[in-house]
PDB file of N, CA and C in Angstrom:
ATOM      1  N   UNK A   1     -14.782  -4.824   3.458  1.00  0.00           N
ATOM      2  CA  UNK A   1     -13.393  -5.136   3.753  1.00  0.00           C
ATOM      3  C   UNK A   1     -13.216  -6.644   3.812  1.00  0.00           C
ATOM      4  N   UNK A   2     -12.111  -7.254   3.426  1.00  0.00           N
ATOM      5  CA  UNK A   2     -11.736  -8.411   2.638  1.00  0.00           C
ATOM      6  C   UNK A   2     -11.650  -9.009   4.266  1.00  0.00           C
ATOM      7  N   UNK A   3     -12.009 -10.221   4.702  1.00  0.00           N
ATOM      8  CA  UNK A   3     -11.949 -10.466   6.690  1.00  0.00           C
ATOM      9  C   UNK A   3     -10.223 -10.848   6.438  1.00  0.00           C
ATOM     10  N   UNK A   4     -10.009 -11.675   5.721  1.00  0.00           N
ATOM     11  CA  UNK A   4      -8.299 -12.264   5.322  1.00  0.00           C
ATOM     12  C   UNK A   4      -7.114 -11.099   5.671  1.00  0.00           C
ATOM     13  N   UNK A   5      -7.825 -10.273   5.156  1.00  0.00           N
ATOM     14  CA  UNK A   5      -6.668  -9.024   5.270  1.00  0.00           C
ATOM     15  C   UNK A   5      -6.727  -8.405   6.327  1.00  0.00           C
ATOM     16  N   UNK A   6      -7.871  -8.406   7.159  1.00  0.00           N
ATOM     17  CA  UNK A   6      -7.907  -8.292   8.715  1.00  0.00           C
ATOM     18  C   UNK A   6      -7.392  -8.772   9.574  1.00  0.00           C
ATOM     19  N   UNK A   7      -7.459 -10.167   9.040  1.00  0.00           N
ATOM     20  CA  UNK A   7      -6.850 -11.447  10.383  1.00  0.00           C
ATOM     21  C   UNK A   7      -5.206 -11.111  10.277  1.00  0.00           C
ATOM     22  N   UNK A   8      -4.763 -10.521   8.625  1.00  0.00           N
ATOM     23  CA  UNK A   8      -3.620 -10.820   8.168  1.00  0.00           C
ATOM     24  C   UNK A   8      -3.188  -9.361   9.136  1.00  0.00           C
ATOM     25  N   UNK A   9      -3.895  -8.368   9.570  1.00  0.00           N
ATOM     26  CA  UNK A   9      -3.304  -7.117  10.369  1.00  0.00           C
ATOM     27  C   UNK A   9      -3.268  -7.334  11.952  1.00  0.00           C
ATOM     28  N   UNK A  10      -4.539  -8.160  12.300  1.00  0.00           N
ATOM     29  CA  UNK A  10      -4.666  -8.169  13.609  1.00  0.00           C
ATOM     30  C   UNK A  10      -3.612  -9.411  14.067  1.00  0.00           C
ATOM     31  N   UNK A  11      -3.311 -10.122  13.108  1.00  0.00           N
ATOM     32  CA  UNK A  11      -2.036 -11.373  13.887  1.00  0.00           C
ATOM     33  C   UNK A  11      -0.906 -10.541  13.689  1.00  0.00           C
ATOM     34  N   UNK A  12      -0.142  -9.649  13.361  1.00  0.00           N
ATOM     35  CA  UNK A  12       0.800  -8.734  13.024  1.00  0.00           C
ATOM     36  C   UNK A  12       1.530  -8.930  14.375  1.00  0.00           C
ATOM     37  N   UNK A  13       2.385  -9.659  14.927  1.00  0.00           N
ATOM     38  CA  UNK A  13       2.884  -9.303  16.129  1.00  0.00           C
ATOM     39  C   UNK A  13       3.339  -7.605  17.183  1.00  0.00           C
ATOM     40  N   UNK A  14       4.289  -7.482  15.683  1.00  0.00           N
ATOM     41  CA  UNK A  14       4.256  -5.483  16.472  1.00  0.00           C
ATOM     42  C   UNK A  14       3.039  -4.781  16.345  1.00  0.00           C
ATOM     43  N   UNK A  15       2.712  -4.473  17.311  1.00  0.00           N
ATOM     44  CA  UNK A  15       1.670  -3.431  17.207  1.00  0.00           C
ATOM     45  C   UNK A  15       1.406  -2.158  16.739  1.00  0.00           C
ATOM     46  N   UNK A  16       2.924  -2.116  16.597  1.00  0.00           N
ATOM     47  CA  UNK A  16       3.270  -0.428  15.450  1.00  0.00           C
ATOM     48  C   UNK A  16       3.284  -0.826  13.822  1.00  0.00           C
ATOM     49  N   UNK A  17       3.325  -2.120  13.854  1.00  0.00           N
ATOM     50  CA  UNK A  17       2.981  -2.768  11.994  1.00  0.00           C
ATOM     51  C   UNK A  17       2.032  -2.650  11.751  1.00  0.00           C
ATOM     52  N   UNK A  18       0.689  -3.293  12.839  1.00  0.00           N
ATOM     53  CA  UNK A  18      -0.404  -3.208  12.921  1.00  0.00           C
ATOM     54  C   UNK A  18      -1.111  -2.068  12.568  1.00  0.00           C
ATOM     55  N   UNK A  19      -0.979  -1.107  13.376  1.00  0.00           N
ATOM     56  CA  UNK A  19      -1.236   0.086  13.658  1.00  0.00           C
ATOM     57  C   UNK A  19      -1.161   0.904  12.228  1.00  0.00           C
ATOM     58  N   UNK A  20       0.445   0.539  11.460  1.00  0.00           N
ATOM     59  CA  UNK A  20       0.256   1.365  10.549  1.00  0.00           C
ATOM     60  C   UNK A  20      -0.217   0.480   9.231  1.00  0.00           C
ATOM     61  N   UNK A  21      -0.009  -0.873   9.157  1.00  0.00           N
ATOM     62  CA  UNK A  21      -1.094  -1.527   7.975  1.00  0.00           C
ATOM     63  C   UNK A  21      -2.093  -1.251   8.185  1.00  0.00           C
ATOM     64  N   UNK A  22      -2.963  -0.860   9.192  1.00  0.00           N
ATOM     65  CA  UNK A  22      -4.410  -0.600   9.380  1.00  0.00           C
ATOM     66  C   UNK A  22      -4.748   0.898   8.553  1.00  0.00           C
ATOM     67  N   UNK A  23      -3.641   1.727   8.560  1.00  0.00           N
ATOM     68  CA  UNK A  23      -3.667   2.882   8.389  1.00  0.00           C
ATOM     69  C   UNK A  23      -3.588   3.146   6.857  1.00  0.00           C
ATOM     70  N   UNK A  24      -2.467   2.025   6.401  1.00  0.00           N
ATOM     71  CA  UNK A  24      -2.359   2.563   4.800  1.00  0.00           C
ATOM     72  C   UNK A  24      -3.356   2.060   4.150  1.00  0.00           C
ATOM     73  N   UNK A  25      -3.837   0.547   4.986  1.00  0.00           N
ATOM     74  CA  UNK A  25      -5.208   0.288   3.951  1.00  0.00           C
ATOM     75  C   UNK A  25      -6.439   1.149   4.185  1.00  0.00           C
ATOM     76  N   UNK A  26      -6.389   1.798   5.393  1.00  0.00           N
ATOM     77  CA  UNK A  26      -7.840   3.081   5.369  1.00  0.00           C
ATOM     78  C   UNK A  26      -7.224   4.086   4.079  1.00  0.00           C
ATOM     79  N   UNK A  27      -6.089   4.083   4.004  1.00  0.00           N
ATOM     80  CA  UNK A  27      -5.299   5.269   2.918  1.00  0.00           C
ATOM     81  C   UNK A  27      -6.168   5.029   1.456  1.00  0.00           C
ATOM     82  N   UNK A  28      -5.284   3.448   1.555  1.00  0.00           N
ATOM     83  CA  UNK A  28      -5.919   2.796  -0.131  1.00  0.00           C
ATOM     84  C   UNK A  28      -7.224   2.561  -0.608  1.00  0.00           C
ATOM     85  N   UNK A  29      -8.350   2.343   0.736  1.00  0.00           N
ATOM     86  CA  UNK A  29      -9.729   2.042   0.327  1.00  0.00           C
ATOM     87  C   UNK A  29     -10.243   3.819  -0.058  1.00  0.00           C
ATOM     88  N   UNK A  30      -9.513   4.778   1.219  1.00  0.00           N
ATOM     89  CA  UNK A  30     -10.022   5.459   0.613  1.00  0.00           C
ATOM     90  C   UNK A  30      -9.876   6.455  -0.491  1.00  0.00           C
ATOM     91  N   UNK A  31      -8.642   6.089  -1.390  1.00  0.00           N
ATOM     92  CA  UNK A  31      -8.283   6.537  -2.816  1.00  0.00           C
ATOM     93  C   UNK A  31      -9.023   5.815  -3.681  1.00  0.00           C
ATOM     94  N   UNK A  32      -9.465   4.409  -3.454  1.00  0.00           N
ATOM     95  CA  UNK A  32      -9.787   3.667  -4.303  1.00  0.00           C
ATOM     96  C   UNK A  32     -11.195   2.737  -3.432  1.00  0.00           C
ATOM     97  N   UNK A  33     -11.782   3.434  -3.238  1.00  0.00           N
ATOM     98  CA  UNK A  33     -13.279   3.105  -2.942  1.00  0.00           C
ATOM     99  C   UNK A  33     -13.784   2.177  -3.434  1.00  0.00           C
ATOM    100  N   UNK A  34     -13.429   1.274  -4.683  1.00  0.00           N
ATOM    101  CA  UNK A  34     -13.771   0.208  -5.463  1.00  0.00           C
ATOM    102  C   UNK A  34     -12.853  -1.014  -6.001  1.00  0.00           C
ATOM    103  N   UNK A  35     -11.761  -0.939  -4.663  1.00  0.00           N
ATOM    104  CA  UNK A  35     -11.090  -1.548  -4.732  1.00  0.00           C
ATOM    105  C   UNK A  35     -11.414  -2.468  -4.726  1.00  0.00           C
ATOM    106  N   UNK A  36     -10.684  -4.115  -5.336  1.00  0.00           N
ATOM    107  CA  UNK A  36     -10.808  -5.224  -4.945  1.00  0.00           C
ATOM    108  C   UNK A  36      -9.732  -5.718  -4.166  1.00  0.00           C
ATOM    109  N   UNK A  37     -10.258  -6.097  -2.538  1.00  0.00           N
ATOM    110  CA  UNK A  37      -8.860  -6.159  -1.799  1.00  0.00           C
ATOM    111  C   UNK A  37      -8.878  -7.249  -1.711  1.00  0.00           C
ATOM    112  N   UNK A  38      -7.847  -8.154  -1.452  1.00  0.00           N
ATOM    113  CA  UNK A  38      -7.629  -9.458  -1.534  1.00  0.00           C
ATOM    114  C   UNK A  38      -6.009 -10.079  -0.418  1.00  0.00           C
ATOM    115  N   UNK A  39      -6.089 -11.312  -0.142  1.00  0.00           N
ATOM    116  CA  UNK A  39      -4.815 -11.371  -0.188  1.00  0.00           C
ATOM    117  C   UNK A  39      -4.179 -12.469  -0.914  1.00  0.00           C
ATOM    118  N   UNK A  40      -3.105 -12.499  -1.062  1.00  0.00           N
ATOM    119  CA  UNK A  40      -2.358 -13.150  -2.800  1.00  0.00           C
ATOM    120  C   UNK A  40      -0.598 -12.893  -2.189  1.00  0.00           C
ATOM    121  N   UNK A  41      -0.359 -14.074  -2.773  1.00  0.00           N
ATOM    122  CA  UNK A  41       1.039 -14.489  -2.155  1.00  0.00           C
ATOM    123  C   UNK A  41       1.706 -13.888  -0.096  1.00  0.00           C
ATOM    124  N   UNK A  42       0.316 -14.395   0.387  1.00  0.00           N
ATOM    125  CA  UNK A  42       0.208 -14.063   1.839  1.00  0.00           C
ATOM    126  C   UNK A  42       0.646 -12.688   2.151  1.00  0.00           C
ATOM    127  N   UNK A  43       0.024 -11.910   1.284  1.00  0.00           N
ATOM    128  CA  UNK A  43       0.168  -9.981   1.805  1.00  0.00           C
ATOM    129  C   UNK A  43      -1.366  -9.220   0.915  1.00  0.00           C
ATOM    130  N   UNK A  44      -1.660  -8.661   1.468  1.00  0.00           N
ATOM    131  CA  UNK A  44      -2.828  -7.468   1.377  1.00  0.00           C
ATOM    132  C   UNK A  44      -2.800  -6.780   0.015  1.00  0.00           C
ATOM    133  N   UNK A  45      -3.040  -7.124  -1.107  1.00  0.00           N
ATOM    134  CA  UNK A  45      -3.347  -6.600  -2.648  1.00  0.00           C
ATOM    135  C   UNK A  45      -4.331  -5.964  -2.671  1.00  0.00           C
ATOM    136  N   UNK A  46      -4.525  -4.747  -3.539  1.00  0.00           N
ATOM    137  CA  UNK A  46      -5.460  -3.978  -4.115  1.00  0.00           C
ATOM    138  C   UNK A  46      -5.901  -3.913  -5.491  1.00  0.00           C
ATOM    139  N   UNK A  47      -6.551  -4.014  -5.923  1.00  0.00           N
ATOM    140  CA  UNK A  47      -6.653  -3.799  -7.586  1.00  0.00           C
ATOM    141  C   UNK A  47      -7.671  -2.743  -7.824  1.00  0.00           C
ATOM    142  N   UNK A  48      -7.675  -2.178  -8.875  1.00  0.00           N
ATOM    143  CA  UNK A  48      -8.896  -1.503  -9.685  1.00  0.00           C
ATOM    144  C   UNK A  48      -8.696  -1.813 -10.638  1.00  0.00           C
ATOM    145  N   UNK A  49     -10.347  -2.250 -11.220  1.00  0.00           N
ATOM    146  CA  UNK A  49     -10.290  -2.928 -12.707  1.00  0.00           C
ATOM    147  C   UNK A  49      -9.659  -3.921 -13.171  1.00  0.00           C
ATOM    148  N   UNK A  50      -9.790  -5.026 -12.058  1.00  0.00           N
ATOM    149  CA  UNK A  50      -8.717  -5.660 -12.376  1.00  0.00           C
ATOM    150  C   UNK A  50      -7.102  -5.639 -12.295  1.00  0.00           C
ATOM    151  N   UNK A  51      -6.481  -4.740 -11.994  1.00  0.00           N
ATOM    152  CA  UNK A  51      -5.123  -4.405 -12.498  1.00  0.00           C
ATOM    153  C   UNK A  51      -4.597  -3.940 -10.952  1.00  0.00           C
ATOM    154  N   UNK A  52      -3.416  -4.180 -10.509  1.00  0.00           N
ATOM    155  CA  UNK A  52      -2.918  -3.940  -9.507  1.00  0.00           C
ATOM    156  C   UNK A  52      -2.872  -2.883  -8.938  1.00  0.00           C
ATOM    157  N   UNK A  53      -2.942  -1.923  -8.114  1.00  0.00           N
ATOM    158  CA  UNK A  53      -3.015  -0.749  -7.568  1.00  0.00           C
ATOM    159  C   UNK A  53      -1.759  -0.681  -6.427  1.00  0.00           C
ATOM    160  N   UNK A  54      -2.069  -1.352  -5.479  1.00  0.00           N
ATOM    161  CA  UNK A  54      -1.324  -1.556  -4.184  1.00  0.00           C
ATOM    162  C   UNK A  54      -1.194  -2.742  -3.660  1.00  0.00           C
ATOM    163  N   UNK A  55       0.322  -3.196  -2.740  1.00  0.00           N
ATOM    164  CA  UNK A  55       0.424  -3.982  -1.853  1.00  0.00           C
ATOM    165  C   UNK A  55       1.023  -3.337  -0.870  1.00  0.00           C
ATOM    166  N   UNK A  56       0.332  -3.892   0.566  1.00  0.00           N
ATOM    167  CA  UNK A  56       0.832  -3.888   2.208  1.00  0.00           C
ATOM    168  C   UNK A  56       1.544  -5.002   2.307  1.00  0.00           C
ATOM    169  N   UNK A  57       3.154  -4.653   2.826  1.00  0.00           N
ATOM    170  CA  UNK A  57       3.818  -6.213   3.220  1.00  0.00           C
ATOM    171  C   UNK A  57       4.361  -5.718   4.782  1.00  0.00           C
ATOM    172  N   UNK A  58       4.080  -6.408   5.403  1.00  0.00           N
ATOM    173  CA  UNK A  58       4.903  -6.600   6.705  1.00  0.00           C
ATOM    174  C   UNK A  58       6.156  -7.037   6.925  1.00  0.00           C
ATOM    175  N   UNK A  59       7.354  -7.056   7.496  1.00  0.00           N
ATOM    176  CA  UNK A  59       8.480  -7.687   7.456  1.00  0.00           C
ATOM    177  C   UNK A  59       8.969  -7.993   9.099  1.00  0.00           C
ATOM    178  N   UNK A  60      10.171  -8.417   9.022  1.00  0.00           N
ATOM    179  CA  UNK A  60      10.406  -8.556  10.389  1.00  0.00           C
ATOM    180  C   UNK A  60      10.766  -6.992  11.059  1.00  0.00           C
ATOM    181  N   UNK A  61      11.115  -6.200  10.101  1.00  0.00           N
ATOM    182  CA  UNK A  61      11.334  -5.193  10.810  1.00  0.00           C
ATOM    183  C   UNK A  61      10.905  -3.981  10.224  1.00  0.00           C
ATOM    184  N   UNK A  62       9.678  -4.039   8.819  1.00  0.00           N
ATOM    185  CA  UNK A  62       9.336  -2.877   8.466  1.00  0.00           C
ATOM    186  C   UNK A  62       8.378  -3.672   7.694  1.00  0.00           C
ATOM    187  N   UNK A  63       7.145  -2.443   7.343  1.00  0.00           N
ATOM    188  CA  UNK A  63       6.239  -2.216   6.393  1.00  0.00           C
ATOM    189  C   UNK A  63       6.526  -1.737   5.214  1.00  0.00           C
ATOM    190  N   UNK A  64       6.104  -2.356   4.475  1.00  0.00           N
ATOM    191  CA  UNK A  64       6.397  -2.065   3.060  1.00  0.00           C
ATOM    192  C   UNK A  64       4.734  -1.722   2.521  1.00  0.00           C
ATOM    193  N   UNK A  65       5.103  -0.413   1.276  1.00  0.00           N
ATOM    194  CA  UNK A  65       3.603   0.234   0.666  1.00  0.00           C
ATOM    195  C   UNK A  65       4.291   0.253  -0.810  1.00  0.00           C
ATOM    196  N   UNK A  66       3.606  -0.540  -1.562  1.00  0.00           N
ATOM    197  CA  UNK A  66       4.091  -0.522  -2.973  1.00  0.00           C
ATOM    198  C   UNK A  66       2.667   0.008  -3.490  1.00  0.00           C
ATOM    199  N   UNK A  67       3.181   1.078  -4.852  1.00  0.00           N
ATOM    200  CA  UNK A  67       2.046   1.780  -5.642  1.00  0.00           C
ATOM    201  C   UNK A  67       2.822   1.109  -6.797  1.00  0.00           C
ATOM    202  N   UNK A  68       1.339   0.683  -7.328  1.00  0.00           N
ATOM    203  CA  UNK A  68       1.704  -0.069  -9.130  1.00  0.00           C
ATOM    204  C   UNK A  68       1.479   1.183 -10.292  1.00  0.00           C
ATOM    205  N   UNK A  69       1.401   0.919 -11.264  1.00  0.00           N
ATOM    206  CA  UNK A  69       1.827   1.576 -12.458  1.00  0.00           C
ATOM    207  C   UNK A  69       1.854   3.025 -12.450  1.00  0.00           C
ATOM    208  N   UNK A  70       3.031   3.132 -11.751  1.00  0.00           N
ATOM    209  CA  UNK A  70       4.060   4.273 -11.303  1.00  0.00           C
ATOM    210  C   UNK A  70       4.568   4.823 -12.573  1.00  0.00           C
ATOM    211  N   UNK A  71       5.001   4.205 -13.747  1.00  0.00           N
ATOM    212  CA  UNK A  71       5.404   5.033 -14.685  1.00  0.00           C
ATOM    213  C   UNK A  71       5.138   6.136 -15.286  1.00  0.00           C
ATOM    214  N   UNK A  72       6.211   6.749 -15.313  1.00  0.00           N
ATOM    215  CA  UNK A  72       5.896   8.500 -15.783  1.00  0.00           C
ATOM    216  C   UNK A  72       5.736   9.556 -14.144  1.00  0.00           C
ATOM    217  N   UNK A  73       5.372   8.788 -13.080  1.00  0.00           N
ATOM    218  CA  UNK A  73       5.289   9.877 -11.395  1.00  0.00           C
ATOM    219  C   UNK A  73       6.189  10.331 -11.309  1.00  0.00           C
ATOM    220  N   UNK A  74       5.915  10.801 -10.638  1.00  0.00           N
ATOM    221  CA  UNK A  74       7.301  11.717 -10.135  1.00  0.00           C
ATOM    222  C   UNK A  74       7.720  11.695  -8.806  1.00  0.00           C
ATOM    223  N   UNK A  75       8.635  10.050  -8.334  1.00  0.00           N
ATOM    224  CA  UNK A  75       8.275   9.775  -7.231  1.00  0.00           C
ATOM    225  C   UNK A  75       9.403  10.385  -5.736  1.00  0.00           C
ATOM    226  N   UNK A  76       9.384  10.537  -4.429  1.00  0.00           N
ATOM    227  CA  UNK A  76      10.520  11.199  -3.891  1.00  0.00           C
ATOM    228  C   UNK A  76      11.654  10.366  -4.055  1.00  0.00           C
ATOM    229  N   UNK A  77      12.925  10.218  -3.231  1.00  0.00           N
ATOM    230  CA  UNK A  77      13.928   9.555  -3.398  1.00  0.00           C
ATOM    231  C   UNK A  77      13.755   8.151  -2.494  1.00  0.00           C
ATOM    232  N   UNK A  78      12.352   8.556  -1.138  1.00  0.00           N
ATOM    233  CA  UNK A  78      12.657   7.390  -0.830  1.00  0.00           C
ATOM    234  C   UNK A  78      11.782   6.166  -1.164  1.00  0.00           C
ATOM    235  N   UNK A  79      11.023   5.999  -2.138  1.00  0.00           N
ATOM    236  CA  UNK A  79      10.845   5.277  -2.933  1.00  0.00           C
ATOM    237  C   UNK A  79      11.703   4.073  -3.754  1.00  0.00           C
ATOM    238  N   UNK A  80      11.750   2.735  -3.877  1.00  0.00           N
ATOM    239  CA  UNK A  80      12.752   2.373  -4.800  1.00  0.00           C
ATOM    240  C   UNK A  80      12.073   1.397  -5.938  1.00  0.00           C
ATOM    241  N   UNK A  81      12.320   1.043  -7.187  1.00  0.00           N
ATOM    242  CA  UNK A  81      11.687  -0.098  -7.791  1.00  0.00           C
ATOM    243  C   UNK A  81      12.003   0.414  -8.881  1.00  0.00           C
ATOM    244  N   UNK A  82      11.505  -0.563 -10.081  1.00  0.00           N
ATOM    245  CA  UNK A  82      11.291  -0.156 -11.158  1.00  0.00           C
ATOM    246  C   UNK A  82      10.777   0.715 -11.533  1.00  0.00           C
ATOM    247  N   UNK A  83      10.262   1.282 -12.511  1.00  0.00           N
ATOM    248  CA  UNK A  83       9.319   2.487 -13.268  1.00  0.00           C
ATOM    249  C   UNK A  83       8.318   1.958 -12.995  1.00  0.00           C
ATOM    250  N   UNK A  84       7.905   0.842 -13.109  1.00  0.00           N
ATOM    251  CA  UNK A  84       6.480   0.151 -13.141  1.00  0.00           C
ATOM    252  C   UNK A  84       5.605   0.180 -11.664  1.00  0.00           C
ATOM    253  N   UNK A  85       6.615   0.462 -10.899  1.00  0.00           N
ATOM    254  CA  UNK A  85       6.169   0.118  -9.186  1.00  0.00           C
ATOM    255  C   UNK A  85       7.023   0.742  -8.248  1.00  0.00           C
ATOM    256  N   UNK A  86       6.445   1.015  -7.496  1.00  0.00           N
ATOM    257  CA  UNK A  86       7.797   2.335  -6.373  1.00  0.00           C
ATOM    258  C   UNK A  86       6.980   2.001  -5.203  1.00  0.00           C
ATOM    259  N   UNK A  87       8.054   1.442  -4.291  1.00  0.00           N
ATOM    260  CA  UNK A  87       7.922   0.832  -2.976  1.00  0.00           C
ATOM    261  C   UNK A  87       8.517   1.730  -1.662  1.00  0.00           C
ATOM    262  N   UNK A  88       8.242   1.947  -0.556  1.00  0.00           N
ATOM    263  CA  UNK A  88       8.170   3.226   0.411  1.00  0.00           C
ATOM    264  C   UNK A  88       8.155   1.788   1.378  1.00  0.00           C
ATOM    265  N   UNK A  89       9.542   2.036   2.201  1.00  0.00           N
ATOM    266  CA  UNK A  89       9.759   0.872   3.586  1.00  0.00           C
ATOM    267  C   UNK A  89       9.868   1.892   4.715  1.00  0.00           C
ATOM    268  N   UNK A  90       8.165   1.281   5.676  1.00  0.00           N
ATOM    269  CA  UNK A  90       8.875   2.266   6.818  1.00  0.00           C
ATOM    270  C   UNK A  90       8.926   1.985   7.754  1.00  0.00           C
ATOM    271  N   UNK A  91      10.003   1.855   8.908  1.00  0.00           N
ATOM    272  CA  UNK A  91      10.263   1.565   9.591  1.00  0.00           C
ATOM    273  C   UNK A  91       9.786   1.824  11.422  1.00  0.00           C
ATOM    274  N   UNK A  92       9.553   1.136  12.014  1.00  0.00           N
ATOM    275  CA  UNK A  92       9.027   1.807  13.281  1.00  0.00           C
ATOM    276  C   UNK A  92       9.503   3.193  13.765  1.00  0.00           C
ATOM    277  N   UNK A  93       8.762   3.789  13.991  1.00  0.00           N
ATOM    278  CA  UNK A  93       8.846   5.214  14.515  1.00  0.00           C
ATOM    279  C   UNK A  93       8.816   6.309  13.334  1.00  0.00           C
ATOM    280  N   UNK A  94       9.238   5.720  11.987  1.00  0.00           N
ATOM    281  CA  UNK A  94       9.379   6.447  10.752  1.00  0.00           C
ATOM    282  C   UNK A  94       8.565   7.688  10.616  1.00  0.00           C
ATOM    283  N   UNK A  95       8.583   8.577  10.209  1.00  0.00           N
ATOM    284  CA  UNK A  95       7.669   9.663   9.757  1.00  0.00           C
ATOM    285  C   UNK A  95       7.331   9.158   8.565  1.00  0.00           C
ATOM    286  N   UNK A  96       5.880   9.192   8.266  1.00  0.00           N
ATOM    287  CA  UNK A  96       5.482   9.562   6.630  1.00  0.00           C
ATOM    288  C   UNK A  96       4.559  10.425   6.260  1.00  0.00           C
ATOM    289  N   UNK A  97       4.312  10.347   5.121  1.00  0.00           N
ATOM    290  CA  UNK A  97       3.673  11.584   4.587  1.00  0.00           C
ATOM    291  C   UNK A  97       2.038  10.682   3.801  1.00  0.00           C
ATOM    292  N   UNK A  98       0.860  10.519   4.851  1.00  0.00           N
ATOM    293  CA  UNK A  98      -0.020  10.530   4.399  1.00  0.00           C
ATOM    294  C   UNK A  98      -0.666  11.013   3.250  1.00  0.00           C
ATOM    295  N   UNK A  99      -0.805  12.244   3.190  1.00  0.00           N
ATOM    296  CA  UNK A  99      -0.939  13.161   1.744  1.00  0.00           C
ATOM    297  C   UNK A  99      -0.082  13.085   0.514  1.00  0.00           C
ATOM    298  N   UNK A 100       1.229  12.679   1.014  1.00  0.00           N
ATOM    299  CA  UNK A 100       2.193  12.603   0.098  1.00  0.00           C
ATOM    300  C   UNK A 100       1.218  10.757  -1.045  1.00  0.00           C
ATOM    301  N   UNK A 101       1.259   9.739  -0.515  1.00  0.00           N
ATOM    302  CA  UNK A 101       1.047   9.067  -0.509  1.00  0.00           C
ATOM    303  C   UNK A 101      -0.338   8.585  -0.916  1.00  0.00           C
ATOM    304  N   UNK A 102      -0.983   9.951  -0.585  1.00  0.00           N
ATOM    305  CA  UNK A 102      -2.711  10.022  -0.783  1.00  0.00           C
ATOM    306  C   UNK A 102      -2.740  10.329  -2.693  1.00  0.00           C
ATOM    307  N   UNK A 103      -1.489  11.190  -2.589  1.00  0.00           N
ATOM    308  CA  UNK A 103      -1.618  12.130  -4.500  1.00  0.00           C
ATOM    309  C   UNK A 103      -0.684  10.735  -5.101  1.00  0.00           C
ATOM    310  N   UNK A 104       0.091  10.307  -4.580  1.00  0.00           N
ATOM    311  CA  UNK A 104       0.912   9.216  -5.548  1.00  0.00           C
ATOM    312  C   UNK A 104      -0.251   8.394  -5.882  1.00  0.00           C
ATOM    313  N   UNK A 105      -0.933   7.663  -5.101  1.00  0.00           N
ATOM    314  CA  UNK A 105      -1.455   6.439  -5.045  1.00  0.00           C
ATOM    315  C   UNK A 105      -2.701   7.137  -6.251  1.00  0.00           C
ATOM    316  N   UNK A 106      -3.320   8.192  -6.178  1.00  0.00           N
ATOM    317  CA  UNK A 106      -4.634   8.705  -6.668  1.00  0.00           C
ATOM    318  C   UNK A 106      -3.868   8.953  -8.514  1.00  0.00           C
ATOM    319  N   UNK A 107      -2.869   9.524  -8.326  1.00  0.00           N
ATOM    320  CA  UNK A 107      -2.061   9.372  -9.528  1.00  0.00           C
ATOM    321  C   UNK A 107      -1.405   8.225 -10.192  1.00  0.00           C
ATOM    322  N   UNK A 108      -1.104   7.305  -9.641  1.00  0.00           N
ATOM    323  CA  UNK A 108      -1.202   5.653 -10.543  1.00  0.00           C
ATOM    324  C   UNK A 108      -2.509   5.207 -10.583  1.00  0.00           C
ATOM    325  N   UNK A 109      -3.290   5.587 -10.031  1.00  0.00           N
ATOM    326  CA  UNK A 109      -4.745   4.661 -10.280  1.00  0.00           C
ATOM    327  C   UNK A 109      -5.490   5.228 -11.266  1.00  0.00           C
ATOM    328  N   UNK A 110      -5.112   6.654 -11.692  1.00  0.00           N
ATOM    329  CA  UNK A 110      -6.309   7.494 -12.588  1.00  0.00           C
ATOM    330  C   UNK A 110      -6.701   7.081 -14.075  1.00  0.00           C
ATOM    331  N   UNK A 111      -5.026   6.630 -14.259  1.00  0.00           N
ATOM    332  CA  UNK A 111      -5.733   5.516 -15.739  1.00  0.00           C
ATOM    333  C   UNK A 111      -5.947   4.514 -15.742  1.00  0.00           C
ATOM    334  N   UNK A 112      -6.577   3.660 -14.446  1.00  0.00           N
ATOM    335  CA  UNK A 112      -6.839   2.442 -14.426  1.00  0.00           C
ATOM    336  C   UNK A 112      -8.460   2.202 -14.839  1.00  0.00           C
ATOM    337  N   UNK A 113      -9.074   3.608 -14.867  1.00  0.00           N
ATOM    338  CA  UNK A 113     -10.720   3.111 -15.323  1.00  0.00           C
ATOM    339  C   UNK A 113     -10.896   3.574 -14.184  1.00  0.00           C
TER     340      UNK A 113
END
């Protein structure tokens, strides 16, 4: 695990940001076990093979989980972005769907190599 992207969860002021960036990146390492995690334009990147997979962004008032080359998924409504990338903002207390999130993410990465 990348230490940058640690420091970048554990300074997180809310502790419910924290809590759940800690969570989507256990999500993403463990879809993508060979990830290269990094951080790049001061937020938490993933790649396989080179090629983008995922970003964790924090905000003042929500987490953001973007899955890259989304084109062709079949993504829910609350998703928004281009074809290329579909971004999921969630907000404190939010419900999400781990599993939901487990098959998206495993399904943009499968033709990455």
């Amino acid at each position: 695990m990348n230490e940058e992207v640690t420091e970048y969860i554990r300074a997180l002021k809310e502790s419910w940001q924290s809590q759940l960036c800690a969570a989507l990146r256990e999500l993403t390492l463990s879809v993508i076990p060979d990830a290269q995690e990094r951080m790049q334009y001061k937020k938490p990147h993933y790649l396989k093979n080179g090629k983008y997979a995922a970003v964790i962004s924090a905000s003042k008032d929500a987490v953001s989980f973007t899955i890259f080359n989304a084109d062709g998924i079949n993504f829910p409504e609350e998703f928004a972005g281009p074809p290329e990338r579909k971004t999921i903002k969630l907000q404190k207390g939010q419900e999400w769907n781990p599993a939901q999130l487990n098959t998206l993410l495993s399904q943009a990465v499968s033709t990455l190599g």
